[in-house]
PDB file of N, CA and C in Angstrom:
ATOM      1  N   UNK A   1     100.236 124.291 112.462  1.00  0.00           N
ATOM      2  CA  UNK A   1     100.266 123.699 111.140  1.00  0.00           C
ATOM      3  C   UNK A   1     101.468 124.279 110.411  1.00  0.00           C
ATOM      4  N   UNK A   2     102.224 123.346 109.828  1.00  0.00           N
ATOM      5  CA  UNK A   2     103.595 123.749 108.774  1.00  0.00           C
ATOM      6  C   UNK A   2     102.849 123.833 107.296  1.00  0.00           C
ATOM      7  N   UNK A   3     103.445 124.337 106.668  1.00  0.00           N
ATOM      8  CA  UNK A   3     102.634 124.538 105.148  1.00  0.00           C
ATOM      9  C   UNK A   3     103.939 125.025 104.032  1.00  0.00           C
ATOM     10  N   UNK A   4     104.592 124.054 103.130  1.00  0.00           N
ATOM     11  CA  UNK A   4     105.283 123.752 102.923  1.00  0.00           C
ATOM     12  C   UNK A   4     105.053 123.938 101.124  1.00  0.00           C
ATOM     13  N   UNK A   5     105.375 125.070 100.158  1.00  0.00           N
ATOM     14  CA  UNK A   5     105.171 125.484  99.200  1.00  0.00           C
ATOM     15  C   UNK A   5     106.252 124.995  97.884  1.00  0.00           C
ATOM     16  N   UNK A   6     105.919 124.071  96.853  1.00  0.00           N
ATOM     17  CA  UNK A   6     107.338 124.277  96.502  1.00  0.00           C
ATOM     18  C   UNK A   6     106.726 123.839  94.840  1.00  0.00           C
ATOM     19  N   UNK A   7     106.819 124.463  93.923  1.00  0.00           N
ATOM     20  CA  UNK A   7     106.133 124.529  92.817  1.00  0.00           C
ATOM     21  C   UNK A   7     104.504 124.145  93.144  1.00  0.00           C
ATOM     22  N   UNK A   8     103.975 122.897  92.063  1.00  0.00           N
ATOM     23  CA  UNK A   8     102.780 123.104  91.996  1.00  0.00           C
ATOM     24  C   UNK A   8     102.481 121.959  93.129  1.00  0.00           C
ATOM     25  N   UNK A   9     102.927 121.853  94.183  1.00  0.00           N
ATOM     26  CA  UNK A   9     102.536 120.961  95.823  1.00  0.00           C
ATOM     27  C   UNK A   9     102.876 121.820  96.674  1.00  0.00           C
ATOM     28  N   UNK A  10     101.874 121.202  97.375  1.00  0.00           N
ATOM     29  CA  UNK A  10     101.385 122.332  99.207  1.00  0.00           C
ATOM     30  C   UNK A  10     101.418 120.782  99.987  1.00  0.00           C
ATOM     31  N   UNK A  11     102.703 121.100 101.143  1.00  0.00           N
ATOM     32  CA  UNK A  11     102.281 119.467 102.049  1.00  0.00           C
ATOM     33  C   UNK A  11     102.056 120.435 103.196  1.00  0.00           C
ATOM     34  N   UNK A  12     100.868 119.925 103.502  1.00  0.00           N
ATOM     35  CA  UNK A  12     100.642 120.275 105.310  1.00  0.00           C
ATOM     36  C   UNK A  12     100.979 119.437 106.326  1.00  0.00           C
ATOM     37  N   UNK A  13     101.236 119.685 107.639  1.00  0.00           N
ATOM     38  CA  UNK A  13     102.120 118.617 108.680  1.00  0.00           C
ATOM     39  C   UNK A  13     101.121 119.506 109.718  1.00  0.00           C
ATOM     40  N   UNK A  14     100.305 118.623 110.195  1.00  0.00           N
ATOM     41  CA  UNK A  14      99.720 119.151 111.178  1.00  0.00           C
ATOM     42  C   UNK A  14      99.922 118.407 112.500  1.00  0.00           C
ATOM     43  N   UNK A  15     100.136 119.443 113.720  1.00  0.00           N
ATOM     44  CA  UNK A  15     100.683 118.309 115.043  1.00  0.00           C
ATOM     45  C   UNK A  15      99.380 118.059 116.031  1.00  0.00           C
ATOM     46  N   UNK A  16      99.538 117.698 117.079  1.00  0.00           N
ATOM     47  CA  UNK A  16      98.676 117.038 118.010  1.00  0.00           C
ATOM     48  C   UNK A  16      97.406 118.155 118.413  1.00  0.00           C
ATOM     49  N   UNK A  17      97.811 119.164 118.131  1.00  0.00           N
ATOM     50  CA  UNK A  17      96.889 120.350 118.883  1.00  0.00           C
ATOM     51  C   UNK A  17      95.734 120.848 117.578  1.00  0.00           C
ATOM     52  N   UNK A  18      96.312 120.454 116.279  1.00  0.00           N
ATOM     53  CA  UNK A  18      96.068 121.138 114.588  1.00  0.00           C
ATOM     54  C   UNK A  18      94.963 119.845 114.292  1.00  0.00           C
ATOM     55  N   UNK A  19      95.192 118.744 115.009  1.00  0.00           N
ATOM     56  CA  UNK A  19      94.472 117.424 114.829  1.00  0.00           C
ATOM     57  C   UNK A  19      93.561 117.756 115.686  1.00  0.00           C
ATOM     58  N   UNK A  20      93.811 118.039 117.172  1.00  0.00           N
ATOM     59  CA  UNK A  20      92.398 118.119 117.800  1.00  0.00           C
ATOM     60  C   UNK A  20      91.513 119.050 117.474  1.00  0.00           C
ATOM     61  N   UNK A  21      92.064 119.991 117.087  1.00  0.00           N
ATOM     62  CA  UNK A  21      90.959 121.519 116.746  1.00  0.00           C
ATOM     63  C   UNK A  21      90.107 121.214 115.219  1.00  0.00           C
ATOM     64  N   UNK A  22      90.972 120.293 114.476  1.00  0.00           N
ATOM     65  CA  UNK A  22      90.268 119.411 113.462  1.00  0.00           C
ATOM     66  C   UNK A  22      89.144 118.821 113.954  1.00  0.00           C
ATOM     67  N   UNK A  23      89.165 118.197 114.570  1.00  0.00           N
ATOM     68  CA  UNK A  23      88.826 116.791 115.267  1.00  0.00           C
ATOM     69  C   UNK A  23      87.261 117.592 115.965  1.00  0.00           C
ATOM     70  N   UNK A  24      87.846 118.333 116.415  1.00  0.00           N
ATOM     71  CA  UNK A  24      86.253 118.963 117.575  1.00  0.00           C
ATOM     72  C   UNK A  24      85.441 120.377 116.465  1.00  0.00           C
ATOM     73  N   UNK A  25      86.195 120.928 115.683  1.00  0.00           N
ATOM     74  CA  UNK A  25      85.902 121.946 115.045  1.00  0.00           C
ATOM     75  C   UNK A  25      85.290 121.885 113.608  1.00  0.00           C
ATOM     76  N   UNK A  26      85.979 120.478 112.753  1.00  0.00           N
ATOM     77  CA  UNK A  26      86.013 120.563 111.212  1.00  0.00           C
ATOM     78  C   UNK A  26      86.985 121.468 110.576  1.00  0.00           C
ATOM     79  N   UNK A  27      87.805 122.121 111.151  1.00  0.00           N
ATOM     80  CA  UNK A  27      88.580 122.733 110.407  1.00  0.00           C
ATOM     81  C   UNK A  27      89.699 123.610 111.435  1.00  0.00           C
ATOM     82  N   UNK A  28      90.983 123.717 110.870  1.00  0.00           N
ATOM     83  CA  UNK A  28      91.874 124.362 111.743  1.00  0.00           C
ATOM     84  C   UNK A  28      92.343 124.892 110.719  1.00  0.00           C
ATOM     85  N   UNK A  29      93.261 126.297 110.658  1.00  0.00           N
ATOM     86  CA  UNK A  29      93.771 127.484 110.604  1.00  0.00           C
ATOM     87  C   UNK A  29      95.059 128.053 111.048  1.00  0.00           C
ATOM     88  N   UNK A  30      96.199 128.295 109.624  1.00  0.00           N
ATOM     89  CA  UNK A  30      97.171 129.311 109.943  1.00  0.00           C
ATOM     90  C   UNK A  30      97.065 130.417 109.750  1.00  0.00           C
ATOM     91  N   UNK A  31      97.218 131.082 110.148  1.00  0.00           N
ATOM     92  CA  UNK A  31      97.029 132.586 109.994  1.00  0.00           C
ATOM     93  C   UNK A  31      98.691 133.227 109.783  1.00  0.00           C
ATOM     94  N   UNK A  32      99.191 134.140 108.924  1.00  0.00           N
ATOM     95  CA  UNK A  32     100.320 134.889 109.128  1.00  0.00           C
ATOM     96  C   UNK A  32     100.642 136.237 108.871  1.00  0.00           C
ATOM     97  N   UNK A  33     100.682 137.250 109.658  1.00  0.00           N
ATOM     98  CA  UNK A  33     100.878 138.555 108.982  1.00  0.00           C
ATOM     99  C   UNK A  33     102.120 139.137 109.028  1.00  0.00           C
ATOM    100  N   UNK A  34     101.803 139.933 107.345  1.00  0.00           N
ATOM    101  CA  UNK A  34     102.644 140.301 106.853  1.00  0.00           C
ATOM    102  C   UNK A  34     102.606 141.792 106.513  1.00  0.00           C
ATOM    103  N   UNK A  35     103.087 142.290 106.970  1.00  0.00           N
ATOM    104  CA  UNK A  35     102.595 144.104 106.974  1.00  0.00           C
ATOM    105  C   UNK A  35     101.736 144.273 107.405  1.00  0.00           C
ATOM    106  N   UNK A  36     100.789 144.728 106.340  1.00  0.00           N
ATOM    107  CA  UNK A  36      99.144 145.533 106.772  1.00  0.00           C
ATOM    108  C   UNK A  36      98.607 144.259 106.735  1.00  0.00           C
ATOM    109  N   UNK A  37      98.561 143.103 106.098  1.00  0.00           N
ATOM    110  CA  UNK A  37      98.180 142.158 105.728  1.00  0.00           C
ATOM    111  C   UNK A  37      97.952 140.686 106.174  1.00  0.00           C
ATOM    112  N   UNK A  38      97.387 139.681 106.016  1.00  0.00           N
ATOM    113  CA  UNK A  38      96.999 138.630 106.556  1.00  0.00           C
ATOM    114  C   UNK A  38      97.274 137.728 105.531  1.00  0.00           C
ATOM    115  N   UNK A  39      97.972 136.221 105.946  1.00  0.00           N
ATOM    116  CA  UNK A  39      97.870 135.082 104.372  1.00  0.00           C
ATOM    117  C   UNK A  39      97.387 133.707 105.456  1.00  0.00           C
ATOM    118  N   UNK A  40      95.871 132.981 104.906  1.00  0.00           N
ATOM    119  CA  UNK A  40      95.597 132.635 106.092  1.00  0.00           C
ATOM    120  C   UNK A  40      95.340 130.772 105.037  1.00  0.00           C
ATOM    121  N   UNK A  41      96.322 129.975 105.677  1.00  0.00           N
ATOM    122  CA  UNK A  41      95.753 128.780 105.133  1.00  0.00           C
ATOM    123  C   UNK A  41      95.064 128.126 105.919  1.00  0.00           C
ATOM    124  N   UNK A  42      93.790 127.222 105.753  1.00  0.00           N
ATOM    125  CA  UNK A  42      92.339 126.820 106.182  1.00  0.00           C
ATOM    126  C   UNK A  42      92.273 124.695 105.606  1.00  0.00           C
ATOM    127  N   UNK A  43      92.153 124.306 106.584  1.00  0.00           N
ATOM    128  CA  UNK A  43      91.919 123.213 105.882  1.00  0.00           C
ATOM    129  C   UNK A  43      90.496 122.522 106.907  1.00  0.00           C
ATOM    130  N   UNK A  44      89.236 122.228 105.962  1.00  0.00           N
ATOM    131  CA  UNK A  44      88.063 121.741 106.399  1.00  0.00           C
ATOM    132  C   UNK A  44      87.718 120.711 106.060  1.00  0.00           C
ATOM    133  N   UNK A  45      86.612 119.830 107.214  1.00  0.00           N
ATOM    134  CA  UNK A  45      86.401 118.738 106.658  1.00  0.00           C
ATOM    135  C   UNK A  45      85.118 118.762 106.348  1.00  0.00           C
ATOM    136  N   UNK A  46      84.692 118.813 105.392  1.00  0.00           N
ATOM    137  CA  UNK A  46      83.371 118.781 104.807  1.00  0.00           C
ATOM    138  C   UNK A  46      83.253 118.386 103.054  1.00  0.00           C
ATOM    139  N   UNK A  47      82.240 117.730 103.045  1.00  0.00           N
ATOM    140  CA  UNK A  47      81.980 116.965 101.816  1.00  0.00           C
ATOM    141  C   UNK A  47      82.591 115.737 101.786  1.00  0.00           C
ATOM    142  N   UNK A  48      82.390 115.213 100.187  1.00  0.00           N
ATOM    143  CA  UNK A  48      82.898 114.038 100.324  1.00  0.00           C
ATOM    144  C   UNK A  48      84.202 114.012  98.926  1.00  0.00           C
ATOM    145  N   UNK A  49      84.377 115.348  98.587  1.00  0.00           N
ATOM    146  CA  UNK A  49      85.698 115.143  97.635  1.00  0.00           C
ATOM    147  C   UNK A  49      86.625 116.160  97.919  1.00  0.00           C
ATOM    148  N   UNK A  50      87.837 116.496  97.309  1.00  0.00           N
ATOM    149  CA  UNK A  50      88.835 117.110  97.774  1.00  0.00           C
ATOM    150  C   UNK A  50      88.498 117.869  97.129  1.00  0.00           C
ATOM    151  N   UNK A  51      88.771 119.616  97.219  1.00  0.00           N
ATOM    152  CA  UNK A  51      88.969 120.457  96.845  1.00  0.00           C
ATOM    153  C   UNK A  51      89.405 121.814  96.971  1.00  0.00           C
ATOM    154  N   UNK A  52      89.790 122.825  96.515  1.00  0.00           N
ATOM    155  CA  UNK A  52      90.800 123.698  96.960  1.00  0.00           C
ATOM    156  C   UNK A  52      90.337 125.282  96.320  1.00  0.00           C
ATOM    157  N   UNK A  53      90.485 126.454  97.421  1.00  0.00           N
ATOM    158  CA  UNK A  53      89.875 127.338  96.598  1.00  0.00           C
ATOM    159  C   UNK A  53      91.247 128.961  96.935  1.00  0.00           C
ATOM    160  N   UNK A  54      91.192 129.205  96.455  1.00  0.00           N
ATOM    161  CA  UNK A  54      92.618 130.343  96.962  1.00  0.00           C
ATOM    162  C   UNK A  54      91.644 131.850  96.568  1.00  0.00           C
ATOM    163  N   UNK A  55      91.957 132.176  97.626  1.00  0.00           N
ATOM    164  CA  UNK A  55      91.067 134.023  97.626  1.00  0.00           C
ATOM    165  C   UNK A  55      92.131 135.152  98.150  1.00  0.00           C
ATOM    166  N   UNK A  56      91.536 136.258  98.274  1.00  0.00           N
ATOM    167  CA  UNK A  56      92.106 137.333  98.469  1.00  0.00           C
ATOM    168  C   UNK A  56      93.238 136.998  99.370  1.00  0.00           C
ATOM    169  N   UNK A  57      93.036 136.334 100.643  1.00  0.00           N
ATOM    170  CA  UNK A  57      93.535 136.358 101.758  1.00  0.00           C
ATOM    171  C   UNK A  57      94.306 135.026 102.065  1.00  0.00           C
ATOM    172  N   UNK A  58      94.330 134.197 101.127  1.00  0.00           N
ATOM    173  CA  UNK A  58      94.631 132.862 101.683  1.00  0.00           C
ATOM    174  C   UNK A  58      94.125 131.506 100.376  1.00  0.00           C
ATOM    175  N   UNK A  59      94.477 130.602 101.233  1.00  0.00           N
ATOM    176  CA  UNK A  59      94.084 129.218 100.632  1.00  0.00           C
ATOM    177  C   UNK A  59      93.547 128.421 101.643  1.00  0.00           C
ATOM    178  N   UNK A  60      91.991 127.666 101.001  1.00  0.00           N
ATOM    179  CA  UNK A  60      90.956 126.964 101.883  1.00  0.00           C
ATOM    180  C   UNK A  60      91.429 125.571 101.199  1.00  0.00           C
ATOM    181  N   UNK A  61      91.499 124.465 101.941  1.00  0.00           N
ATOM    182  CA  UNK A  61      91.472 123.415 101.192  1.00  0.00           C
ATOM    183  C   UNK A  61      90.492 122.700 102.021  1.00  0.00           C
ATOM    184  N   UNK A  62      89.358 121.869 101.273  1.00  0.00           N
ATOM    185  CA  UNK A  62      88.377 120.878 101.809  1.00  0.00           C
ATOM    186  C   UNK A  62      88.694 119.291 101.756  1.00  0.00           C
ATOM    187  N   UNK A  63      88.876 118.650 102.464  1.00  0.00           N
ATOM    188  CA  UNK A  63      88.791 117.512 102.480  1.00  0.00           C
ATOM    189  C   UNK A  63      87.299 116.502 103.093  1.00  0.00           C
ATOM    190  N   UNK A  64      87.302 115.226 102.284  1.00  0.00           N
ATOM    191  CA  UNK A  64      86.509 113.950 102.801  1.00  0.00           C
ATOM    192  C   UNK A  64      86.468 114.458 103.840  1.00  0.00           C
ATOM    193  N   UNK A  65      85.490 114.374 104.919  1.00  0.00           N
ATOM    194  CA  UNK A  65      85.006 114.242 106.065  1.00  0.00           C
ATOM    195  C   UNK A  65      85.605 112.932 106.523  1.00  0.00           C
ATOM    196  N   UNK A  66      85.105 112.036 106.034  1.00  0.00           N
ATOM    197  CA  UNK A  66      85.259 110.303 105.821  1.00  0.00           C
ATOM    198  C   UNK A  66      86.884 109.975 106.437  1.00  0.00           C
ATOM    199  N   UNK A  67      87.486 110.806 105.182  1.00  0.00           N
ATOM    200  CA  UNK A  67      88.664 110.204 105.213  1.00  0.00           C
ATOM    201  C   UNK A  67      89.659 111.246 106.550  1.00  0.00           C
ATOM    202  N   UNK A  68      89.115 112.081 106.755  1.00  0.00           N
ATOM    203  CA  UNK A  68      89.631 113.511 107.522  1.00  0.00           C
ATOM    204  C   UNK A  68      89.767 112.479 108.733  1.00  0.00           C
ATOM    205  N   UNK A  69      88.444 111.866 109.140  1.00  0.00           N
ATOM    206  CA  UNK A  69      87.892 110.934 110.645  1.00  0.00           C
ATOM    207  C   UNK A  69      88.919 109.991 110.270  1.00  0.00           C
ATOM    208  N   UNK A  70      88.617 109.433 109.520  1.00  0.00           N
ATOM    209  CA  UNK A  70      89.780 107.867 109.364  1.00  0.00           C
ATOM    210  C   UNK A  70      91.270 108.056 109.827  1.00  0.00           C
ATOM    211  N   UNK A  71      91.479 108.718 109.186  1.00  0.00           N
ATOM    212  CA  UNK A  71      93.243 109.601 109.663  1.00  0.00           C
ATOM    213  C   UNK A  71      93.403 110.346 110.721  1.00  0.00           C
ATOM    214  N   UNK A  72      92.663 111.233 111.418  1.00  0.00           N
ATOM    215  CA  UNK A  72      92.856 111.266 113.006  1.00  0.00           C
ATOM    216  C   UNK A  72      92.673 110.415 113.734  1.00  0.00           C
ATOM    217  N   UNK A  73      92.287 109.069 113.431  1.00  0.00           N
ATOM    218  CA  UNK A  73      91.867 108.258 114.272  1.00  0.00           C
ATOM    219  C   UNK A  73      92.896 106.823 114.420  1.00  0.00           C
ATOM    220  N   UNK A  74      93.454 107.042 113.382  1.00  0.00           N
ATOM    221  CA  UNK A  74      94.309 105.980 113.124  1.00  0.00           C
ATOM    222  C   UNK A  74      95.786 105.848 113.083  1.00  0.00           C
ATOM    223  N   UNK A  75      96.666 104.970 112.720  1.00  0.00           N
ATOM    224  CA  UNK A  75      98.581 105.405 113.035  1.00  0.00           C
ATOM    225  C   UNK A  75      98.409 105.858 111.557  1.00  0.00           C
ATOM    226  N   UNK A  76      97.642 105.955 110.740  1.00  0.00           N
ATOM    227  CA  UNK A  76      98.111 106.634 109.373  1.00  0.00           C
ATOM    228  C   UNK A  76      98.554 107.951 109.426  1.00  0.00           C
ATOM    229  N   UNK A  77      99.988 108.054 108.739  1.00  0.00           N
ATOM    230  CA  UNK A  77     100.433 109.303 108.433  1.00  0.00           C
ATOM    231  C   UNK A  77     100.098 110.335 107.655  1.00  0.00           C
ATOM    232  N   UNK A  78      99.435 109.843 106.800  1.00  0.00           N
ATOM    233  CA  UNK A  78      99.121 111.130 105.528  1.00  0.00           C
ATOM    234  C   UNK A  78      98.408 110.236 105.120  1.00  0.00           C
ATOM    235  N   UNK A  79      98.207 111.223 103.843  1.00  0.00           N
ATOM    236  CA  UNK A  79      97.524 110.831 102.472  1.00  0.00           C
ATOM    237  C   UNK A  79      97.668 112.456 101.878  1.00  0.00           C
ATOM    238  N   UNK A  80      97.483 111.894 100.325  1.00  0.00           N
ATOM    239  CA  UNK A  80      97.689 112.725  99.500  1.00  0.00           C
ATOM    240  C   UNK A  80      96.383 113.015  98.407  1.00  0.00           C
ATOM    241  N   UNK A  81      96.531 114.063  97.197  1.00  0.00           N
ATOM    242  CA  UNK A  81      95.476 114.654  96.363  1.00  0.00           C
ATOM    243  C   UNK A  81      96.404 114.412  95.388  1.00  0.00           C
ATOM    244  N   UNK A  82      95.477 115.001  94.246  1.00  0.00           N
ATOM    245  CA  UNK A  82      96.021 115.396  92.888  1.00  0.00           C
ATOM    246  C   UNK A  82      94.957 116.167  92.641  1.00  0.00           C
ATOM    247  N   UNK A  83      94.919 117.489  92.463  1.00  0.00           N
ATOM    248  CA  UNK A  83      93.488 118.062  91.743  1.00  0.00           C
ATOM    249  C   UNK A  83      94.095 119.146  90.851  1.00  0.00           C
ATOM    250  N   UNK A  84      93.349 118.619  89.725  1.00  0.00           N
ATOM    251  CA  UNK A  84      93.760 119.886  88.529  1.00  0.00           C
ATOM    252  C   UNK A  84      93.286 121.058  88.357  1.00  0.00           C
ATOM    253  N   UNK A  85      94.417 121.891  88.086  1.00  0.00           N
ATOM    254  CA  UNK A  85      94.341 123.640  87.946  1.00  0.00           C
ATOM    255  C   UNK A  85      93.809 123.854  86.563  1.00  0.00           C
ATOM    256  N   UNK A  86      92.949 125.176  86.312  1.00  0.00           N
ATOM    257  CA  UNK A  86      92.574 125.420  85.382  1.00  0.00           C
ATOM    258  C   UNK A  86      93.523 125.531  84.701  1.00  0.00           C
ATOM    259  N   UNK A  87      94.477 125.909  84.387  1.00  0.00           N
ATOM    260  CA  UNK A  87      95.734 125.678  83.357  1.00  0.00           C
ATOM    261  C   UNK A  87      95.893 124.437  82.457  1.00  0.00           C
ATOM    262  N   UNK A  88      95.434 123.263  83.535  1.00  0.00           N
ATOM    263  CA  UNK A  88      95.792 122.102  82.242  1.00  0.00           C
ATOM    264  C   UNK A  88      96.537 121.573  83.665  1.00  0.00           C
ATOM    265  N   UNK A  89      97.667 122.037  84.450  1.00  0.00           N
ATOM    266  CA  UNK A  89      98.666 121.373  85.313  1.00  0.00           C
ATOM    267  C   UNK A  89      97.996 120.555  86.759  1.00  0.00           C
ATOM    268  N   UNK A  90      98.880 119.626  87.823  1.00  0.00           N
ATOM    269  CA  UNK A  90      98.398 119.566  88.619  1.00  0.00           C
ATOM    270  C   UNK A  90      98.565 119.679  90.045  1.00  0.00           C
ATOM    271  N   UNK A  91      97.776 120.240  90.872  1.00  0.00           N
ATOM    272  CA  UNK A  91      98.110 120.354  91.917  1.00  0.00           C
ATOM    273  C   UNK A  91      97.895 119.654  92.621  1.00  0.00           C
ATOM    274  N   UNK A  92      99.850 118.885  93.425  1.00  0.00           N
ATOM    275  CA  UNK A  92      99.812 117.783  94.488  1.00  0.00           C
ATOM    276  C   UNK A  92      99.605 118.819  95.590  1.00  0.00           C
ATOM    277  N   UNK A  93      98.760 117.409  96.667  1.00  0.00           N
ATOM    278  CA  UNK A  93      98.538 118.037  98.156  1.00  0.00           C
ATOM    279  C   UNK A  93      99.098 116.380  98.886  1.00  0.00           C
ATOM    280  N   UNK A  94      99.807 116.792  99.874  1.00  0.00           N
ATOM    281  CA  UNK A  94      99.992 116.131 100.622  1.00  0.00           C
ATOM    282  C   UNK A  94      99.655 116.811 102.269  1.00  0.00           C
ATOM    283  N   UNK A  95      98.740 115.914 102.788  1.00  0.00           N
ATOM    284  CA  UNK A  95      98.797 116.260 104.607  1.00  0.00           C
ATOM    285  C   UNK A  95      99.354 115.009 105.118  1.00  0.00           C
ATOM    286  N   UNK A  96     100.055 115.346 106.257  1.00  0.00           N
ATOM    287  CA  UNK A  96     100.599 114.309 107.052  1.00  0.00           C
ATOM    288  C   UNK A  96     100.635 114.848 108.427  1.00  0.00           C
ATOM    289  N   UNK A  97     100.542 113.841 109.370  1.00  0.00           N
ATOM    290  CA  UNK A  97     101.167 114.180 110.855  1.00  0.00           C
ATOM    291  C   UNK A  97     102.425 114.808 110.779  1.00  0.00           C
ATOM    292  N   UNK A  98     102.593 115.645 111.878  1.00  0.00           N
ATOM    293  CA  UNK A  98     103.667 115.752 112.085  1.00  0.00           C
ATOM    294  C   UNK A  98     104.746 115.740 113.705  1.00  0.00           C
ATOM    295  N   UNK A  99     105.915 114.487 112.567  1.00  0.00           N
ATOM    296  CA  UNK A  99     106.286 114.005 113.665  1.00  0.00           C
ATOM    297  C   UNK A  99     107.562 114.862 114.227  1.00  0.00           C
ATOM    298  N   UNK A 100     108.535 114.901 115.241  1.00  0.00           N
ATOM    299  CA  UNK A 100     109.543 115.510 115.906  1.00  0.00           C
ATOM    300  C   UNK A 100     110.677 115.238 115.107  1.00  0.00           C
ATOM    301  N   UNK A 101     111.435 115.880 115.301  1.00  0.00           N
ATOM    302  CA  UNK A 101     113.002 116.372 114.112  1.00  0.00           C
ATOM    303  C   UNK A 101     114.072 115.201 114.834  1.00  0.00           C
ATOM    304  N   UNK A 102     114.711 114.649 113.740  1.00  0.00           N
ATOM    305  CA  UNK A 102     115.873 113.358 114.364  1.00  0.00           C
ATOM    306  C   UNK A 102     116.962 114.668 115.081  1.00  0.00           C
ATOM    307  N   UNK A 103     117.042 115.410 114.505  1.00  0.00           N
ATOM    308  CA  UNK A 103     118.028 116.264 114.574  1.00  0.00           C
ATOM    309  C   UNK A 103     117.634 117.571 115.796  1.00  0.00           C
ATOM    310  N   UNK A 104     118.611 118.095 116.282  1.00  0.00           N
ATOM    311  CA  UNK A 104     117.547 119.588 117.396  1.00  0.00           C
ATOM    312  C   UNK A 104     117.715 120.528 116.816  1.00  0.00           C
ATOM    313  N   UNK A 105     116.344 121.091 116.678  1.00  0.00           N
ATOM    314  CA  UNK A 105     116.045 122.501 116.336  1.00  0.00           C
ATOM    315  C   UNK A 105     115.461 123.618 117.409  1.00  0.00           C
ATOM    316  N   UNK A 106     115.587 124.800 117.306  1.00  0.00           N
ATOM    317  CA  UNK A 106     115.317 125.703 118.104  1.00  0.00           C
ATOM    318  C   UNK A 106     113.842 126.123 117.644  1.00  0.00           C
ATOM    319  N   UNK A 107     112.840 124.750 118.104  1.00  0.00           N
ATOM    320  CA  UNK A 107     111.301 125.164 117.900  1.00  0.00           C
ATOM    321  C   UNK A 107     110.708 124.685 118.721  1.00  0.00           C
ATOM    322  N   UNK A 108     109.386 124.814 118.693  1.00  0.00           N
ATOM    323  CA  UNK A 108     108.543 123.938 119.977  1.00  0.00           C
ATOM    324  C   UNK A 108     108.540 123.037 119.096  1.00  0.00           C
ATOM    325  N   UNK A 109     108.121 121.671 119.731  1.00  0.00           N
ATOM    326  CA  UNK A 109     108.007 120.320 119.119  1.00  0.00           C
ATOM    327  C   UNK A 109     107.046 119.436 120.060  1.00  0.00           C
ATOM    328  N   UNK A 110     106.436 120.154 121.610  1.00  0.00           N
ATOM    329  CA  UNK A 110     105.718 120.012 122.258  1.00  0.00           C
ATOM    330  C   UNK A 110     104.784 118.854 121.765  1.00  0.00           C
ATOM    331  N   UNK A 111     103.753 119.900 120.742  1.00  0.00           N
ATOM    332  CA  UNK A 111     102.756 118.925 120.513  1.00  0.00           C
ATOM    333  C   UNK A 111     102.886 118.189 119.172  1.00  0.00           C
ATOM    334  N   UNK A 112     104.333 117.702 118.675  1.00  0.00           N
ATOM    335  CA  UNK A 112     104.616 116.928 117.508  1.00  0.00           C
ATOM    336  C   UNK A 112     104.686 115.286 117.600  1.00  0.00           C
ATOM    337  N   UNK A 113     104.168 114.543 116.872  1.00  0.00           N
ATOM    338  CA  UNK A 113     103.869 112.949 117.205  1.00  0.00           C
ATOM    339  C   UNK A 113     105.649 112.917 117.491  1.00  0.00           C
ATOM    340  N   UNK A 114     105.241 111.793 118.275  1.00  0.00           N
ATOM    341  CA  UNK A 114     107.045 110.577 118.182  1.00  0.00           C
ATOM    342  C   UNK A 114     107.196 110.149 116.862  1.00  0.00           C
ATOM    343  N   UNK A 115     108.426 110.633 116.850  1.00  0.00           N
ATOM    344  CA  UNK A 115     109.084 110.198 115.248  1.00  0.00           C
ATOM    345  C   UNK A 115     109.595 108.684 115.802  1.00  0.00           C
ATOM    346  N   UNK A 116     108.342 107.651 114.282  1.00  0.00           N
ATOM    347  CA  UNK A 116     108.919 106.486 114.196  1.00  0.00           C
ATOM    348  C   UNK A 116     109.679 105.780 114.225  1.00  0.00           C
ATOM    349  N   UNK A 117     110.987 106.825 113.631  1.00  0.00           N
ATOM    350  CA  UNK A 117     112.536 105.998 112.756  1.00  0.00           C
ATOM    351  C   UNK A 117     113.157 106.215 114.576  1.00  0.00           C
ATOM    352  N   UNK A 118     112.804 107.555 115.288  1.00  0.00           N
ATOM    353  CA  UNK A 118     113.529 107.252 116.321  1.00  0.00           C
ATOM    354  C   UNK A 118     113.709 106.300 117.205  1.00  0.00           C
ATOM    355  N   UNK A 119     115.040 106.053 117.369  1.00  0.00           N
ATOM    356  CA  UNK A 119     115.328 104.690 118.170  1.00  0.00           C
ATOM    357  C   UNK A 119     115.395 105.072 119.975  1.00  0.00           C
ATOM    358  N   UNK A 120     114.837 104.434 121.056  1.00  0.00           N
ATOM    359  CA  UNK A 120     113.878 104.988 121.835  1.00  0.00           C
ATOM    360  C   UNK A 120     115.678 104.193 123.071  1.00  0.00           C
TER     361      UNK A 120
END
């Protein structure tokens, strides 16, 4: 899973392996350490509304069950949130597949969908 921070939006890009462990589990997991320390983002499918909880260690985000099934199952790429922070502001979420780089990078890309725009 990529997890992609940039003011008040978090997009997740999850690839073929982040979908199945979804898919059989309800929920898949980054984990990253940093010193003594752990920062672990969590995304589950349970319930039936979006919501998001950030703790000591990380950020859990819950999604539709409903809609979690619909989108592994289908050519849909994403979908997105809006859920508001106690502040008043709001926090975008975007998840999407994630597809392979037009360009080469020095990463695995193994288990990343075929990028659409690529011309075959």
């Amino acid at each position: 899973m990529k997890i992609r921070i940039r003011g008040n939006s978090i997009r997740y890009r999850l690839d073929k392996q982040d979908i199945a462990t979804l898919q059989e589990t309800q929920q898949v997991e980054e984990i990253t350490t940093i010193g003594a320390g752990t920062l672990q983002f969590s995304i589950h499918a349970k319930g039936e509304a979006p919501a998001i909880a950030l703790n000591a260690n990380g950020v859990q985000l819950f999604l539709p069950v409903t809609q979690v099934s619909g989108w592994i199952t289908t050519e849909q790429v994403g979908f997105k949130h809006e859920l508001p922070n106690a502040d008043g502001s709001v926090l975008h979420l975007l998840i999407e597949k994630d597809f392979k780089c037009l360009t080469e990078r020095e990463e695995d890309e193994s288990q990343a969908f075929e990028n659409p725009t690529q011309s075959c």
